[in-house]
C-alpha atoms as a PDB file:
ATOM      1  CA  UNK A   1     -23.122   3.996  10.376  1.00  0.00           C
ATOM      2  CA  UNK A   2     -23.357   7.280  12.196  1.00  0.00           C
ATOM      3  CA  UNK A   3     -21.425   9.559   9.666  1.00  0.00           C
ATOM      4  CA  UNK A   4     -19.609   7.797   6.747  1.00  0.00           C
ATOM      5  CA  UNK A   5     -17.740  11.342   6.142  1.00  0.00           C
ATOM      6  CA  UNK A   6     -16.430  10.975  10.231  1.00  0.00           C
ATOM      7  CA  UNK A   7     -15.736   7.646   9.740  1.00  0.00           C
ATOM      8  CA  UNK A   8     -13.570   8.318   6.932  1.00  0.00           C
ATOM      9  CA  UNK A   9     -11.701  11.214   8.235  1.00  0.00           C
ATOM     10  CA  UNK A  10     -10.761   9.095  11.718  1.00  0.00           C
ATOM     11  CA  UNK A  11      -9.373   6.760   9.098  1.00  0.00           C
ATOM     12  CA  UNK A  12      -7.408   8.672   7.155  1.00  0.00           C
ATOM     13  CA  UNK A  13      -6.117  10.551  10.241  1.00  0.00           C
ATOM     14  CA  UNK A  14      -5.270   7.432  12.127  1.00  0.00           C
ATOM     15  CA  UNK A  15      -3.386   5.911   8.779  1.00  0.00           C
ATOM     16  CA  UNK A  16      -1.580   9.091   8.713  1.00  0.00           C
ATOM     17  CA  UNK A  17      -0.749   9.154  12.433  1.00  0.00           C
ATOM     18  CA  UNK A  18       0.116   5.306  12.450  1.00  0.00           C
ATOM     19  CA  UNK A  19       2.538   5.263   9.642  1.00  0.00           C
ATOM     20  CA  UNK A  20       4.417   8.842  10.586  1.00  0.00           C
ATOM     21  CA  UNK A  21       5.163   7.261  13.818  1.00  0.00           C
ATOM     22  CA  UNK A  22       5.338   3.541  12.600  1.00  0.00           C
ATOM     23  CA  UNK A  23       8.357   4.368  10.110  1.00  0.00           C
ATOM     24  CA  UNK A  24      10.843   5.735  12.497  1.00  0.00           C
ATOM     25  CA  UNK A  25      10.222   2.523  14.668  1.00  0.00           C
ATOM     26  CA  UNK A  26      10.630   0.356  11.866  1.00  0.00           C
ATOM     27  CA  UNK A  27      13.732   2.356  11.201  1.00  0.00           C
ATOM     28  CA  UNK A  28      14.719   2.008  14.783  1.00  0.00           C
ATOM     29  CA  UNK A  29      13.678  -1.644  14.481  1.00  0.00           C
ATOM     30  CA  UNK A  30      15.861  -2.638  11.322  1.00  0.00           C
ATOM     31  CA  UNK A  31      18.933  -0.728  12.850  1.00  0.00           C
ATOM     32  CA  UNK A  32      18.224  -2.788  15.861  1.00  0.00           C
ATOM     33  CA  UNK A  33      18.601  -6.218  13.731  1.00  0.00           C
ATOM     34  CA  UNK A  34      21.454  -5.088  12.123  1.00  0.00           C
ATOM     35  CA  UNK A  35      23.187  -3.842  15.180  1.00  0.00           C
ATOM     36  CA  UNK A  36      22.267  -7.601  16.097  1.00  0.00           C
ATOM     37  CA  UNK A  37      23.674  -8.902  13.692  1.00  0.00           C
ATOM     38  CA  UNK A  38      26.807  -6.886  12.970  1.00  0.00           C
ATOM     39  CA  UNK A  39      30.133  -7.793  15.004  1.00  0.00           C
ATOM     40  CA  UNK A  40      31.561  -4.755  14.622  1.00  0.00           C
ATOM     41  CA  UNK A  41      33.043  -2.286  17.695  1.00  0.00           C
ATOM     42  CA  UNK A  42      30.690   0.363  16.472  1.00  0.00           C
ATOM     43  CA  UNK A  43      27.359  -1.675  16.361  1.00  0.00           C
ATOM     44  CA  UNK A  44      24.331  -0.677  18.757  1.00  0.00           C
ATOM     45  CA  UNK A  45      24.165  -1.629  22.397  1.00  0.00           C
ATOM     46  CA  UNK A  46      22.117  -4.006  23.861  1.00  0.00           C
ATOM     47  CA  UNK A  47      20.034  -1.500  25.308  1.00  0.00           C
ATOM     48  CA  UNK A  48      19.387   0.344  22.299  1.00  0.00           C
ATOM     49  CA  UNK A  49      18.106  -2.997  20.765  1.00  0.00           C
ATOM     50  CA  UNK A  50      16.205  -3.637  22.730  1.00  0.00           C
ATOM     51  CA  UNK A  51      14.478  -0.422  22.571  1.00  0.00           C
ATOM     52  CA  UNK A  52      13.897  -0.814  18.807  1.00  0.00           C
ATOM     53  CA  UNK A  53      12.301  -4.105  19.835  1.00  0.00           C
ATOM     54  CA  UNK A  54       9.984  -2.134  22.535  1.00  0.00           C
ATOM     55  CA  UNK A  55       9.020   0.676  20.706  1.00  0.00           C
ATOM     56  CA  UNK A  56       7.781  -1.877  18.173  1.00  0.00           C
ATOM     57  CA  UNK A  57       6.075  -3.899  19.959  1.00  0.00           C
ATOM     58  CA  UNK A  58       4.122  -0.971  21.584  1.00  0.00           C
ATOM     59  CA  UNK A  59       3.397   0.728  18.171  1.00  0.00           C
ATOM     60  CA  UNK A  60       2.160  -3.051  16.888  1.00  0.00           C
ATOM     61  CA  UNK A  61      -0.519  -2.970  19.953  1.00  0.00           C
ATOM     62  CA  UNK A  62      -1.652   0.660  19.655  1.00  0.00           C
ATOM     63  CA  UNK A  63      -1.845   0.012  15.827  1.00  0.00           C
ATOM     64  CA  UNK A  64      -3.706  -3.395  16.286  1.00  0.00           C
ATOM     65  CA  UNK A  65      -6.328  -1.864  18.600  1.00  0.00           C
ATOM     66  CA  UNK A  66      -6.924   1.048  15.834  1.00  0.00           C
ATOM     67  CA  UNK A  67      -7.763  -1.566  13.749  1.00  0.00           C
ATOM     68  CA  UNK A  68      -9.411  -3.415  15.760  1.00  0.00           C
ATOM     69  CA  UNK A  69     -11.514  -0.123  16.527  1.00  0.00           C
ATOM     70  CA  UNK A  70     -12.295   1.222  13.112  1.00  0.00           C
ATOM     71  CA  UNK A  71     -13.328  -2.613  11.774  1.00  0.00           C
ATOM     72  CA  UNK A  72     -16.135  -2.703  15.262  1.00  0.00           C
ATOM     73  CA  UNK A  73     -16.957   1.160  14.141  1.00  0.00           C
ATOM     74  CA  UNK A  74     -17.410  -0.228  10.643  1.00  0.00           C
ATOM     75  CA  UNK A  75     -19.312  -3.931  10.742  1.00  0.00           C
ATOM     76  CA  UNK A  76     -21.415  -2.395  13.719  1.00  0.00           C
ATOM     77  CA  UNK A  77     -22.215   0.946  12.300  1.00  0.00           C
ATOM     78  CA  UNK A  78     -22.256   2.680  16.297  1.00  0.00           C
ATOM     79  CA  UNK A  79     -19.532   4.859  17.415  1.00  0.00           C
ATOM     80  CA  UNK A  80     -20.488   4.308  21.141  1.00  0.00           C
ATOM     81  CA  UNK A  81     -20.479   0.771  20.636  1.00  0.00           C
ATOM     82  CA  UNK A  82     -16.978   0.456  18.980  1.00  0.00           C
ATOM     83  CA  UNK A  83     -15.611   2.692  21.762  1.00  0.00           C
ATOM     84  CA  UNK A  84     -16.995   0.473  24.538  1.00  0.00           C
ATOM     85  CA  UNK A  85     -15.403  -2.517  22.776  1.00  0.00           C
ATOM     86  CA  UNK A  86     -11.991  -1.004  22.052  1.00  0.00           C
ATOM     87  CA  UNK A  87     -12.404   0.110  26.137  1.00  0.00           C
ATOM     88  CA  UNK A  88     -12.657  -3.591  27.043  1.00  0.00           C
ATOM     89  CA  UNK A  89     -10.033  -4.806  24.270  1.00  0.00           C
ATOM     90  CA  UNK A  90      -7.650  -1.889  26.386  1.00  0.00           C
ATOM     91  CA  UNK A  91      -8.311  -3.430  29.150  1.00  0.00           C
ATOM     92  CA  UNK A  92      -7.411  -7.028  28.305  1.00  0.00           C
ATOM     93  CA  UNK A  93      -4.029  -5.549  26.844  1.00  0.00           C
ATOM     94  CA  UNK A  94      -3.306  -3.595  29.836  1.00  0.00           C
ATOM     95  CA  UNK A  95      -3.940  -6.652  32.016  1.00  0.00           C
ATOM     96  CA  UNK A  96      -2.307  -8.889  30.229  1.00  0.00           C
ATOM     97  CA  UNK A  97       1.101  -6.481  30.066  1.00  0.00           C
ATOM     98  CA  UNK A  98       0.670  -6.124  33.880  1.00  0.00           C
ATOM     99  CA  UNK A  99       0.878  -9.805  34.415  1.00  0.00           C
ATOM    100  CA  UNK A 100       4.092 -10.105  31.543  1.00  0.00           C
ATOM    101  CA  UNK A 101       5.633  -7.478  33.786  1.00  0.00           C
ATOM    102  CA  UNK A 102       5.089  -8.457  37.602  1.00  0.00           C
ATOM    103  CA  UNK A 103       7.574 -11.199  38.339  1.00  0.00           C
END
């Protein structure tokens, strides 16, 4: 490991950073189902539920490759190494959405 005390901190920070942003979407997210799910005149609009749904599903990627990142930093011990990885992981994402989105 290149510096335990770094690799701590980027955790903590990134925990902190994922959940402040992750609650409001899961916020967004629930109101989302229950606009769904609730018949009434003043429930949410399709668009807005499907933002919930989007802003979800982005926050579930970016948190999944900060994961992703901090386990490579952590089973590999190499900064540079974990960076390169979460580079090509990135990648395969971006792809991937480019391909869901070209019709």
């Amino acid at each position: 490991m290149d510096s335990m005390l770094g690799f701590i901190a980027s955790l903590a920070l990134a925990t902190l950073l994922l959940v402040g942003l992750g609650v409001p979407i899961i916020k967004r997210l629930t109101l989302a189902m229950e606009g769904h799910f609730e018949f009434s005149g003043d429930s949410l609009t399709k668009r807005s539920r499907l933002a919930g749904f989007l802003y979800f599903t982005a926050w579930a990627l970016v948190s999944v490759l900060a994961w992703s990142f901090f386990a490579d930093w952590f089973f590999t011990g190499s900064l540079e190494y974990a960076l390169t990885l979460l580079a090509l992981k990135a990648e395969i994402v971006i792809r991937i959405l480019a391909e869901l989105g070209s019709d």
